[in-house]
PDB file of N, CA and C in Angstrom:
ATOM      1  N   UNK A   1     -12.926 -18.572  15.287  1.00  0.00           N
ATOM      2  CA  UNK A   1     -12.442 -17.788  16.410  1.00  0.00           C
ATOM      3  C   UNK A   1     -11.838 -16.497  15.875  1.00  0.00           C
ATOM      4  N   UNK A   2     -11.903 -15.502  16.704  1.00  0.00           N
ATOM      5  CA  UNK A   2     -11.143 -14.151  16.312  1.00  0.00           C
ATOM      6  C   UNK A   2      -9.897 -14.158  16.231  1.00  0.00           C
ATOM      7  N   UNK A   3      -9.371 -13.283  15.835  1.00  0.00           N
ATOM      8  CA  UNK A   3      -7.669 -13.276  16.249  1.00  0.00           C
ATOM      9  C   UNK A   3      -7.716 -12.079  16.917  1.00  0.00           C
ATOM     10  N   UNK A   4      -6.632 -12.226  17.771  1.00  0.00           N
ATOM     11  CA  UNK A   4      -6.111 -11.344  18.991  1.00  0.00           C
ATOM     12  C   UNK A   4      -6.653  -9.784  18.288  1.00  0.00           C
ATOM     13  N   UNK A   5      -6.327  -9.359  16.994  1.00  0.00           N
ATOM     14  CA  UNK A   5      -6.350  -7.739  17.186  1.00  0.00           C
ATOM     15  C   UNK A   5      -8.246  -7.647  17.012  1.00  0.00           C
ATOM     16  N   UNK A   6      -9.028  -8.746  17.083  1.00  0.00           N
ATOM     17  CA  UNK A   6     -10.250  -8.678  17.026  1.00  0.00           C
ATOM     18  C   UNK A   6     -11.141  -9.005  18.468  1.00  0.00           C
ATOM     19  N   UNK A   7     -10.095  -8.811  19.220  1.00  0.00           N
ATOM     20  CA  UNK A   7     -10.729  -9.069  20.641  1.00  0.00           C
ATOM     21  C   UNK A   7     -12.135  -8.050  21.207  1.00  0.00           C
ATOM     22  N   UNK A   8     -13.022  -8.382  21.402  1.00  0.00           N
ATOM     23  CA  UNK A   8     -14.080  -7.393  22.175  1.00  0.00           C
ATOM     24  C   UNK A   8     -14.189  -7.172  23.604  1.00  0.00           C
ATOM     25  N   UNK A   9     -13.743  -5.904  23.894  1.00  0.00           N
ATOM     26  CA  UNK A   9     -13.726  -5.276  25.190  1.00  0.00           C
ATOM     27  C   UNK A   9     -14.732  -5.573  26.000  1.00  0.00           C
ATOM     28  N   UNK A  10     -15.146  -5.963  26.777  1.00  0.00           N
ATOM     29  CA  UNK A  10     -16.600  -6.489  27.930  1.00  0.00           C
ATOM     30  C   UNK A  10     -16.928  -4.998  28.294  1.00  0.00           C
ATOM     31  N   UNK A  11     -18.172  -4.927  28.467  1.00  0.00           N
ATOM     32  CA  UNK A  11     -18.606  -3.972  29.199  1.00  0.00           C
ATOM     33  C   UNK A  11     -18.341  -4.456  30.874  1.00  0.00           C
ATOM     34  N   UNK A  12     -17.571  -4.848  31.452  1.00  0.00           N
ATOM     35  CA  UNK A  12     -17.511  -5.189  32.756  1.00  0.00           C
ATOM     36  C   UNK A  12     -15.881  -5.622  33.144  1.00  0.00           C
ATOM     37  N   UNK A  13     -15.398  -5.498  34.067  1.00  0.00           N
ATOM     38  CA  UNK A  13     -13.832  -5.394  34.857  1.00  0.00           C
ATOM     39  C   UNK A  13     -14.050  -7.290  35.693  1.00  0.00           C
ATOM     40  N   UNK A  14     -12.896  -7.269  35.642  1.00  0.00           N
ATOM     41  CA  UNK A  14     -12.686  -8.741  35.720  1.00  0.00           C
ATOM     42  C   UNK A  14     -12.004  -8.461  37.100  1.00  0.00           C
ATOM     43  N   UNK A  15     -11.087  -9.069  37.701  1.00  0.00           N
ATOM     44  CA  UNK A  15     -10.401  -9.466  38.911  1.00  0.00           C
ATOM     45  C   UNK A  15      -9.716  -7.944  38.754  1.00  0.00           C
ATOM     46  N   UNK A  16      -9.638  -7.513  40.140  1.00  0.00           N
ATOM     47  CA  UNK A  16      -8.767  -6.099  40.399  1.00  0.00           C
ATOM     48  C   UNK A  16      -8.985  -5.328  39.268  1.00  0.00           C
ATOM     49  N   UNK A  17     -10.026  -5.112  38.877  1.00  0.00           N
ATOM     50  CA  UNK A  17     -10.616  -3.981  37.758  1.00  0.00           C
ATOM     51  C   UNK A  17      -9.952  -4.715  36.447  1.00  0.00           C
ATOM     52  N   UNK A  18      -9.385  -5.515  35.704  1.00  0.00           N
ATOM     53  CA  UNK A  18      -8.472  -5.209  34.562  1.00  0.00           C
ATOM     54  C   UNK A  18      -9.804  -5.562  33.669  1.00  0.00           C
ATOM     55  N   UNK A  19      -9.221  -5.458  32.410  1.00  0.00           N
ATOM     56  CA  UNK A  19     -10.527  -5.578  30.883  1.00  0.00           C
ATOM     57  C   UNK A  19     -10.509  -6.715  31.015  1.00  0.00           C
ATOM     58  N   UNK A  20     -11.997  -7.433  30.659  1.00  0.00           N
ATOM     59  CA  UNK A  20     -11.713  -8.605  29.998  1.00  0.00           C
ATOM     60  C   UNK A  20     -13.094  -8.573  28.431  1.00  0.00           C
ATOM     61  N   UNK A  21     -11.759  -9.509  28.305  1.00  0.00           N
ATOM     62  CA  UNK A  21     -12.652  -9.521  26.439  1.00  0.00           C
ATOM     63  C   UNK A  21     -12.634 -10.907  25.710  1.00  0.00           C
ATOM     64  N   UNK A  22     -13.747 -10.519  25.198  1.00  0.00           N
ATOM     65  CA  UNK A  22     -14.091 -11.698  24.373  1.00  0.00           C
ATOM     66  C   UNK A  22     -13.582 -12.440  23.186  1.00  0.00           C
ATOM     67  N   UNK A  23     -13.313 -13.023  22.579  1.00  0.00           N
ATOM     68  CA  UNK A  23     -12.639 -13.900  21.069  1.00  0.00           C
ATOM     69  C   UNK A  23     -13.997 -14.877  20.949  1.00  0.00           C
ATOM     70  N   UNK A  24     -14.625 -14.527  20.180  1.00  0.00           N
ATOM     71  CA  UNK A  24     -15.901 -14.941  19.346  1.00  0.00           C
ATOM     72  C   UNK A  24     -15.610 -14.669  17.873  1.00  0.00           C
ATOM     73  N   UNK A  25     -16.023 -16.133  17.359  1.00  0.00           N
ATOM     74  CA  UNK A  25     -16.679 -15.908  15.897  1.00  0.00           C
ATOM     75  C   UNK A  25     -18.273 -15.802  15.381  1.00  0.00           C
ATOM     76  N   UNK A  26     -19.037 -15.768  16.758  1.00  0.00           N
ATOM     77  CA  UNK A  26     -20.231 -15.665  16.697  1.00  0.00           C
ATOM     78  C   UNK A  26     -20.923 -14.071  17.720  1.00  0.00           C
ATOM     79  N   UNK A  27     -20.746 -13.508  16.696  1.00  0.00           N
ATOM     80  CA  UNK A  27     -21.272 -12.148  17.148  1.00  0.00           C
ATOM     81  C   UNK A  27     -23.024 -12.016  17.867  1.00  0.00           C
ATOM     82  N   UNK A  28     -23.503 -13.224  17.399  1.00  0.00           N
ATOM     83  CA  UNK A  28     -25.249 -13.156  18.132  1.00  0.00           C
ATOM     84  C   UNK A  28     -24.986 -14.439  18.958  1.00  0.00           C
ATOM     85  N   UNK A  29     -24.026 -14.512  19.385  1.00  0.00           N
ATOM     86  CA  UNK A  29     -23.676 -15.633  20.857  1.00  0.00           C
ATOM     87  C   UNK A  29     -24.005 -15.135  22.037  1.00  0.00           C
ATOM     88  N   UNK A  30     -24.139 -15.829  22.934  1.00  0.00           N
ATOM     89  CA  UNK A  30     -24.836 -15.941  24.538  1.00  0.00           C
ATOM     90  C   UNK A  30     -23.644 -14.730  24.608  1.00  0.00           C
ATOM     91  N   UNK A  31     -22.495 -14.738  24.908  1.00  0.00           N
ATOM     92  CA  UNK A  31     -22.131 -13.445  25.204  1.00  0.00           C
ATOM     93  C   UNK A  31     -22.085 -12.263  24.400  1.00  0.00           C
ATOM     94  N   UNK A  32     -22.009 -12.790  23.646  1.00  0.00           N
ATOM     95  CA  UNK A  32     -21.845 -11.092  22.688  1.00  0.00           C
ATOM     96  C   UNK A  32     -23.693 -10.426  23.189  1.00  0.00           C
ATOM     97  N   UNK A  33     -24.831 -11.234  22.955  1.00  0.00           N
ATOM     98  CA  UNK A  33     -25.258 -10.792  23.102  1.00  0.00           C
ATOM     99  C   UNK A  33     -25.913 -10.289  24.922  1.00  0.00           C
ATOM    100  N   UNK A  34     -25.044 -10.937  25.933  1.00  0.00           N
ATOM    101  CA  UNK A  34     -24.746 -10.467  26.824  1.00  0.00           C
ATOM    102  C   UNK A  34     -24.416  -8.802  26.885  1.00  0.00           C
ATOM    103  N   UNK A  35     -23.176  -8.350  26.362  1.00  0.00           N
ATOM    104  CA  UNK A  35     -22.329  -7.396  26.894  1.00  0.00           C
ATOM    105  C   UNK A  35     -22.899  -6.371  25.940  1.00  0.00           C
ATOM    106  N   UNK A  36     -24.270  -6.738  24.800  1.00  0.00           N
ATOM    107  CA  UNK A  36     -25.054  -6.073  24.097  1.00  0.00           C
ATOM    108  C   UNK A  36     -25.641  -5.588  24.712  1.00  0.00           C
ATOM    109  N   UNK A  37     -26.295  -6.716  25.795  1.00  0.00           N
ATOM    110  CA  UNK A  37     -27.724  -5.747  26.349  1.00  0.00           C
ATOM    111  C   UNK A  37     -26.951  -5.016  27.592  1.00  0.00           C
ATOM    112  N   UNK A  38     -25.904  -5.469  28.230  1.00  0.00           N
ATOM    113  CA  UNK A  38     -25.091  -4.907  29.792  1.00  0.00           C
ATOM    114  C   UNK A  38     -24.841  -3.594  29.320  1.00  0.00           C
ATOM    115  N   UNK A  39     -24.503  -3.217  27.818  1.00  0.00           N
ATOM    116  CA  UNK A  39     -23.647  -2.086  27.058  1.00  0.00           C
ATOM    117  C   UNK A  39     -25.208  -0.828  26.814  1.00  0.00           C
ATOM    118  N   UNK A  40     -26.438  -1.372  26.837  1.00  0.00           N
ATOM    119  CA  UNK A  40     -27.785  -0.913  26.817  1.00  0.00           C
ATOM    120  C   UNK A  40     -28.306  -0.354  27.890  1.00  0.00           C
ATOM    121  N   UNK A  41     -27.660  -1.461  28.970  1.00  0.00           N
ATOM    122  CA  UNK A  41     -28.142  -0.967  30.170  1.00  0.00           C
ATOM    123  C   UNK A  41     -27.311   0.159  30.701  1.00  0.00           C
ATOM    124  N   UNK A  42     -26.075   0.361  30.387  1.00  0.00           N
ATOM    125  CA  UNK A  42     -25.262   0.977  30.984  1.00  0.00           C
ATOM    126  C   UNK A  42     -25.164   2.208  29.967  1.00  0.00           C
ATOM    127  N   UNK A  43     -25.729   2.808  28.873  1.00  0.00           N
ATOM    128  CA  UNK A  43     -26.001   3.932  28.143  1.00  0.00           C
ATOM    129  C   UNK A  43     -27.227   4.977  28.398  1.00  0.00           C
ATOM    130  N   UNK A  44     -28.131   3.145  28.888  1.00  0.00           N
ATOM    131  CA  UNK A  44     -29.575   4.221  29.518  1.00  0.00           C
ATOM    132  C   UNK A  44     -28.904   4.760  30.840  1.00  0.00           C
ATOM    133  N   UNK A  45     -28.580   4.285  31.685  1.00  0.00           N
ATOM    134  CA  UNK A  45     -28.366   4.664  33.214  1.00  0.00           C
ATOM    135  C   UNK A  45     -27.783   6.258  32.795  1.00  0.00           C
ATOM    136  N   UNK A  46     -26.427   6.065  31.666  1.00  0.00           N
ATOM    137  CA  UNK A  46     -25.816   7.281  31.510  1.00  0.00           C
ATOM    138  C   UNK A  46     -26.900   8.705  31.425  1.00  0.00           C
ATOM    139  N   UNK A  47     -28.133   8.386  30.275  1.00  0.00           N
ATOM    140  CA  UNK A  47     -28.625   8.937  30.055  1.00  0.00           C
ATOM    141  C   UNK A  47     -29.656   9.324  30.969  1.00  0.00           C
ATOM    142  N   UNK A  48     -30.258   8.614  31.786  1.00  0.00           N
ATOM    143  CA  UNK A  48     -31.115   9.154  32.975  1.00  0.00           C
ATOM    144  C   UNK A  48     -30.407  10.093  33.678  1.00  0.00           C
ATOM    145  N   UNK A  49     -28.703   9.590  34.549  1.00  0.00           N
ATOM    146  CA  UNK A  49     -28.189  10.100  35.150  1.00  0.00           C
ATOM    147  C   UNK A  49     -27.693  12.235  34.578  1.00  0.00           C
ATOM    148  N   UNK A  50     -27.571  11.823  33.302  1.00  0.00           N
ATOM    149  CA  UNK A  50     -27.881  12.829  32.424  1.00  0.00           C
ATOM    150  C   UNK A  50     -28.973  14.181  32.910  1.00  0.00           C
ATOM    151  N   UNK A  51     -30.077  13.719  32.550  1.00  0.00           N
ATOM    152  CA  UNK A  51     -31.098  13.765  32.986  1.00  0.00           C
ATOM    153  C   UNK A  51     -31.339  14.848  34.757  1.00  0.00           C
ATOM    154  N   UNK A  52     -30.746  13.695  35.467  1.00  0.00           N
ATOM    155  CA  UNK A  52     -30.766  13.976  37.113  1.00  0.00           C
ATOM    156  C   UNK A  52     -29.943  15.157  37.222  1.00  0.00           C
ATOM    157  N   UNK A  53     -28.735  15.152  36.588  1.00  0.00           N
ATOM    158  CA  UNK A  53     -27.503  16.196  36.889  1.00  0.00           C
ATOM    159  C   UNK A  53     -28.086  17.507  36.571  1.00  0.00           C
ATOM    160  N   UNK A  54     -28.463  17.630  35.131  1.00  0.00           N
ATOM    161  CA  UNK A  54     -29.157  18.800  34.562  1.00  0.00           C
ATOM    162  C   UNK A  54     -30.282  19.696  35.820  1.00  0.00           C
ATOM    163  N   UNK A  55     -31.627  18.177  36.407  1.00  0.00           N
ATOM    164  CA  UNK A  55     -32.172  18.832  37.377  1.00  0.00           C
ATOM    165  C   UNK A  55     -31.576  19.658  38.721  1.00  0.00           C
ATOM    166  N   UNK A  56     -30.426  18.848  38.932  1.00  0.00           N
ATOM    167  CA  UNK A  56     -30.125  18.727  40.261  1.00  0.00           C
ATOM    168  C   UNK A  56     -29.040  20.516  40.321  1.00  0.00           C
ATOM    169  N   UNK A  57     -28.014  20.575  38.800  1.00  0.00           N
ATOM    170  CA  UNK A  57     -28.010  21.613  38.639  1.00  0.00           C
ATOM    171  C   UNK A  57     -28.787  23.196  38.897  1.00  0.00           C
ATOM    172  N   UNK A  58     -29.820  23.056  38.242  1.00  0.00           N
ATOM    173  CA  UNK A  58     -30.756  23.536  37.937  1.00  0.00           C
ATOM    174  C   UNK A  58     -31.488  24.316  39.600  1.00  0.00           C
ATOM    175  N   UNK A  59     -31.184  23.461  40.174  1.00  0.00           N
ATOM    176  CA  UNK A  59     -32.490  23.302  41.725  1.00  0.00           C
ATOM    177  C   UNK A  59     -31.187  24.176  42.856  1.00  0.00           C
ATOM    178  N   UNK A  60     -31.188  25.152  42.980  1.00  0.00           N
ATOM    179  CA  UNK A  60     -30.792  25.510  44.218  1.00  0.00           C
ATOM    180  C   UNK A  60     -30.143  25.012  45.329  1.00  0.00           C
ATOM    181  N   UNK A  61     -31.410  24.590  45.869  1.00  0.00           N
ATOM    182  CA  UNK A  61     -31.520  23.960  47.172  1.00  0.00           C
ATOM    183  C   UNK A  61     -30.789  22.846  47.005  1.00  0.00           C
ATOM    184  N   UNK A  62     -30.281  22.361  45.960  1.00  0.00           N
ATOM    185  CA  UNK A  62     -29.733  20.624  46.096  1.00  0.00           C
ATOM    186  C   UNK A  62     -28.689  20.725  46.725  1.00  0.00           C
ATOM    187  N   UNK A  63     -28.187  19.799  47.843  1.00  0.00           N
ATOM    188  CA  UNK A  63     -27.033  19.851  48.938  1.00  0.00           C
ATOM    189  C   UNK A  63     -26.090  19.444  48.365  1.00  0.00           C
ATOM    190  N   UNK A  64     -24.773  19.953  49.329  1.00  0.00           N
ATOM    191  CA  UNK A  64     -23.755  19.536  48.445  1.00  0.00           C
ATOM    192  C   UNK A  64     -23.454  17.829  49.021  1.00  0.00           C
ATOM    193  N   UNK A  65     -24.171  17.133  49.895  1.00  0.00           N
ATOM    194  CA  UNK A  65     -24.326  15.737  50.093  1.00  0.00           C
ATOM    195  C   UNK A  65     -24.627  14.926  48.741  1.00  0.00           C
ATOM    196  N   UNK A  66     -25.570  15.613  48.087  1.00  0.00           N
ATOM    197  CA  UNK A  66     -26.411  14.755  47.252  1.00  0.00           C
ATOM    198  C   UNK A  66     -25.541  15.675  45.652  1.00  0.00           C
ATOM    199  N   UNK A  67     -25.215  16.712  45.654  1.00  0.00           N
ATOM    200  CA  UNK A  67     -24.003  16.607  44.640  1.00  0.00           C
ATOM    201  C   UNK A  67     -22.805  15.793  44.596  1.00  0.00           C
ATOM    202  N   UNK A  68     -22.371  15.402  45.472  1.00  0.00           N
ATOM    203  CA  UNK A  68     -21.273  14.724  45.805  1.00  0.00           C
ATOM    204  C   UNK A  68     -21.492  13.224  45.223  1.00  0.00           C
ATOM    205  N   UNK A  69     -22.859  12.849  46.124  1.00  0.00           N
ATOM    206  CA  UNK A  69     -23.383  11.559  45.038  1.00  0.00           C
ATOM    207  C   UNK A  69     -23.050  11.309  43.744  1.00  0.00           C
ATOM    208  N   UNK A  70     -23.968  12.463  43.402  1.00  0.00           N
ATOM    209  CA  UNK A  70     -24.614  12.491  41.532  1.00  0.00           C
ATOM    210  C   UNK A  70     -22.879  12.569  41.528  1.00  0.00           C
ATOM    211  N   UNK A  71     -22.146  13.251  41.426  1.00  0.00           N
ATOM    212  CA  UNK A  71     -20.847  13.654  40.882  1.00  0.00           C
ATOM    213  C   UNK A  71     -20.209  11.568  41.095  1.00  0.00           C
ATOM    214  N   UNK A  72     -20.479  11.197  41.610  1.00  0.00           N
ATOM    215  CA  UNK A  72     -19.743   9.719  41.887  1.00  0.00           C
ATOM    216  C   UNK A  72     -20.725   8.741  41.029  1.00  0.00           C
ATOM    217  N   UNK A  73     -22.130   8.884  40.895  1.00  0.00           N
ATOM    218  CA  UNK A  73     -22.730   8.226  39.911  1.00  0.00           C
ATOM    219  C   UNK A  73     -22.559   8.626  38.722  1.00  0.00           C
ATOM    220  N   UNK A  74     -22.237  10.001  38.227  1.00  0.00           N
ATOM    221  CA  UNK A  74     -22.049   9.779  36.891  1.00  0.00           C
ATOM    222  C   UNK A  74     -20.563   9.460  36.558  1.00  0.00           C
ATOM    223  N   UNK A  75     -19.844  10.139  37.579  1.00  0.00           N
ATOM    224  CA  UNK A  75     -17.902   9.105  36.885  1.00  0.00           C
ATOM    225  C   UNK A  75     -18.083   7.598  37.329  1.00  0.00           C
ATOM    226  N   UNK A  76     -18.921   6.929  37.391  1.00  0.00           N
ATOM    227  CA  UNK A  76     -19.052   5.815  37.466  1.00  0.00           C
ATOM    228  C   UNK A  76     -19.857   5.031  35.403  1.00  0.00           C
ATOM    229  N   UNK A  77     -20.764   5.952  35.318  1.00  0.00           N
ATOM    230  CA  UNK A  77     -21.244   6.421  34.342  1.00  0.00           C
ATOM    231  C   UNK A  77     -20.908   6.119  32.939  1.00  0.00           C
ATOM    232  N   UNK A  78     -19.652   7.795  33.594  1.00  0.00           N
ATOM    233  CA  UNK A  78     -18.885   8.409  32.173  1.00  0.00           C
ATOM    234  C   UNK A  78     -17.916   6.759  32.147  1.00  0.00           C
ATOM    235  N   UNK A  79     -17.180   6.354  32.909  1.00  0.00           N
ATOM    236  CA  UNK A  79     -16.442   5.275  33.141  1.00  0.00           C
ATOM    237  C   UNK A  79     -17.172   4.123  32.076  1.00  0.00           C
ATOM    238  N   UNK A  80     -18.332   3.574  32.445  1.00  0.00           N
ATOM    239  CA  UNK A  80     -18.910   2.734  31.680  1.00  0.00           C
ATOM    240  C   UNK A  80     -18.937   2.859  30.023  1.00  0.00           C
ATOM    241  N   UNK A  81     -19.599   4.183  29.914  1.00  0.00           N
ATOM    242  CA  UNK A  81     -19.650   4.960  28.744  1.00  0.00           C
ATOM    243  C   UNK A  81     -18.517   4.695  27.576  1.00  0.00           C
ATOM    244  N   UNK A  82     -17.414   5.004  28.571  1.00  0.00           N
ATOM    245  CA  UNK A  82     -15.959   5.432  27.565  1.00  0.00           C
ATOM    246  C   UNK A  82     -15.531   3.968  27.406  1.00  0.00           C
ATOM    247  N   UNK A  83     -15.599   2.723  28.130  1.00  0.00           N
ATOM    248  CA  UNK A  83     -15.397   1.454  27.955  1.00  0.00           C
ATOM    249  C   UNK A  83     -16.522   0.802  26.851  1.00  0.00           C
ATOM    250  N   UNK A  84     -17.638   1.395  26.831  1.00  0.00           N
ATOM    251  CA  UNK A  84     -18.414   1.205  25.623  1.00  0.00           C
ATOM    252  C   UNK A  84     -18.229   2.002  24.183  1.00  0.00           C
ATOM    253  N   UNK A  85     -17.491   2.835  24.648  1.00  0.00           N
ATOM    254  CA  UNK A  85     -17.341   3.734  23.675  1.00  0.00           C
ATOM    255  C   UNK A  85     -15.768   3.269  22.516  1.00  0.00           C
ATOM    256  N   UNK A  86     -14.941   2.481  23.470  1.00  0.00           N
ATOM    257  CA  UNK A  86     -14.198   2.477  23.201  1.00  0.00           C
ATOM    258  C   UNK A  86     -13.994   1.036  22.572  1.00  0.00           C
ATOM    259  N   UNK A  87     -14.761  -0.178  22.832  1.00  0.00           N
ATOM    260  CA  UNK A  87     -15.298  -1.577  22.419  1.00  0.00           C
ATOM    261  C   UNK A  87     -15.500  -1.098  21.234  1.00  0.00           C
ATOM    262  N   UNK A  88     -16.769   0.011  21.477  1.00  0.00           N
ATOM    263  CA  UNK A  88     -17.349   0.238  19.486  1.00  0.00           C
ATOM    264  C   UNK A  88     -16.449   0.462  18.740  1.00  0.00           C
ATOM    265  N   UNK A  89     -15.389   1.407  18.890  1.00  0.00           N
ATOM    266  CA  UNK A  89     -14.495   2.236  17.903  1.00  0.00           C
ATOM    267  C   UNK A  89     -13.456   1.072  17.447  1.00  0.00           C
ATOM    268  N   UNK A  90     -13.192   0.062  18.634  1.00  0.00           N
ATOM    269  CA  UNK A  90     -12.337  -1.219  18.001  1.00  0.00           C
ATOM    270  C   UNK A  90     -12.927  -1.977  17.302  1.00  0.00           C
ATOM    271  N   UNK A  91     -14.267  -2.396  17.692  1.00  0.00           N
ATOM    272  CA  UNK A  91     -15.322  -2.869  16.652  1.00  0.00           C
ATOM    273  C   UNK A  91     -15.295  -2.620  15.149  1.00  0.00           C
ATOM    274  N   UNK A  92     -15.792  -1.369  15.038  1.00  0.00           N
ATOM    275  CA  UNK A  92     -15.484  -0.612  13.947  1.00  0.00           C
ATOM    276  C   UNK A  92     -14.386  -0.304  13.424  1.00  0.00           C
ATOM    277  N   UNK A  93     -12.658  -0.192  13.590  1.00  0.00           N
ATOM    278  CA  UNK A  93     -12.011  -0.633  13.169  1.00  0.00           C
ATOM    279  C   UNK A  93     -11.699  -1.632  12.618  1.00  0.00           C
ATOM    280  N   UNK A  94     -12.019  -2.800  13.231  1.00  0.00           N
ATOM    281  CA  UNK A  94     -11.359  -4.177  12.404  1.00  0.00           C
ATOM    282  C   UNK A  94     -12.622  -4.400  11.860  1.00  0.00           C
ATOM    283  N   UNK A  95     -13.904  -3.868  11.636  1.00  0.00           N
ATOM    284  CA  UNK A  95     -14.574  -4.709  10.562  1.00  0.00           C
ATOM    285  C   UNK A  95     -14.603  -3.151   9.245  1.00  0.00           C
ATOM    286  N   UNK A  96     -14.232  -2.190   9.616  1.00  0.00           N
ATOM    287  CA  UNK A  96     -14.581  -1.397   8.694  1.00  0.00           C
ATOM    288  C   UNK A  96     -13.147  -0.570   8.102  1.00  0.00           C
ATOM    289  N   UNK A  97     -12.563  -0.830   7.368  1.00  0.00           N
ATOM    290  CA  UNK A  97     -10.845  -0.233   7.205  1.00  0.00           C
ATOM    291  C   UNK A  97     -11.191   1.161   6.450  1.00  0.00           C
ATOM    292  N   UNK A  98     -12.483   1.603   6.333  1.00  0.00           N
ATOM    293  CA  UNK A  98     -12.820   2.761   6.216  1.00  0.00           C
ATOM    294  C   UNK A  98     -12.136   4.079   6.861  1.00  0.00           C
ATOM    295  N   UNK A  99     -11.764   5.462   6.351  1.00  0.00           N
ATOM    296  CA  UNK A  99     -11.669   6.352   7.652  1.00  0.00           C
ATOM    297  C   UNK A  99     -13.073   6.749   8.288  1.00  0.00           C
ATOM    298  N   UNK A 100     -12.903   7.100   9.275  1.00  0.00           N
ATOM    299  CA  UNK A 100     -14.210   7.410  10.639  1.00  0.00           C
ATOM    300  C   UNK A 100     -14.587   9.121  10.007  1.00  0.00           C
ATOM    301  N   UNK A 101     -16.020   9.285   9.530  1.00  0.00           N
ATOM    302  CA  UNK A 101     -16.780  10.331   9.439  1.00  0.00           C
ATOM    303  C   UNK A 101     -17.335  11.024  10.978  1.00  0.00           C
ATOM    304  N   UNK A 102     -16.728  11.865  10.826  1.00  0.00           N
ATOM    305  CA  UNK A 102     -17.395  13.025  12.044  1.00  0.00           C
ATOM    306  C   UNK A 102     -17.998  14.246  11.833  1.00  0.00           C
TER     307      UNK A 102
END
């Protein structure tokens, strides 16, 4: 089992939004590799949505109905993103006591 400072962040909100996370000693387990592929799915979406904004920018004519959307699908998005983003960097802390190259 993990210990507490090795907990993994879920890609997903539990009761009234709060984190919930995992304590595994098996990193290719039914969940880990769950919140692997949820964490896949939710990078592509980013990146399509990516994608849409750039067009939708781009296009004139796009209403401000359907900006209003896109603007709520991608902070829905960026939201996912930064909760994945932020799983990895704890990840990578407790297995790597390395400093972080940028």
């Amino acid at each position: 089992m993990t210990t507490p400072n090795e907990l993994r962040l879920l890609p997903w909100s539990g009761p009234a939004g709060k984190p919930c996370y995992l304590s595994t000693d098996d990193a290719g387990g039914y969940m880990s590799r769950l919140a692997d592929n949820i964490e896949a799915v939710q990078l592509g979406t980013a990146r399509a949505l990516l994608e849409d904004a750039s067009e939708a920018l781009d296009n004139q004519g796009t209403s401000l109905d359907d900006m209003r959307c896109l603007a709520k699908e991608l902070t829905r998005a960026l939201r996912d993103v930064y909760r994945v983003a932020t799983s990895r960097s704890h990840l990578r802390s407790t297995s790597d006591t390395r400093e972080p190259t940028f």
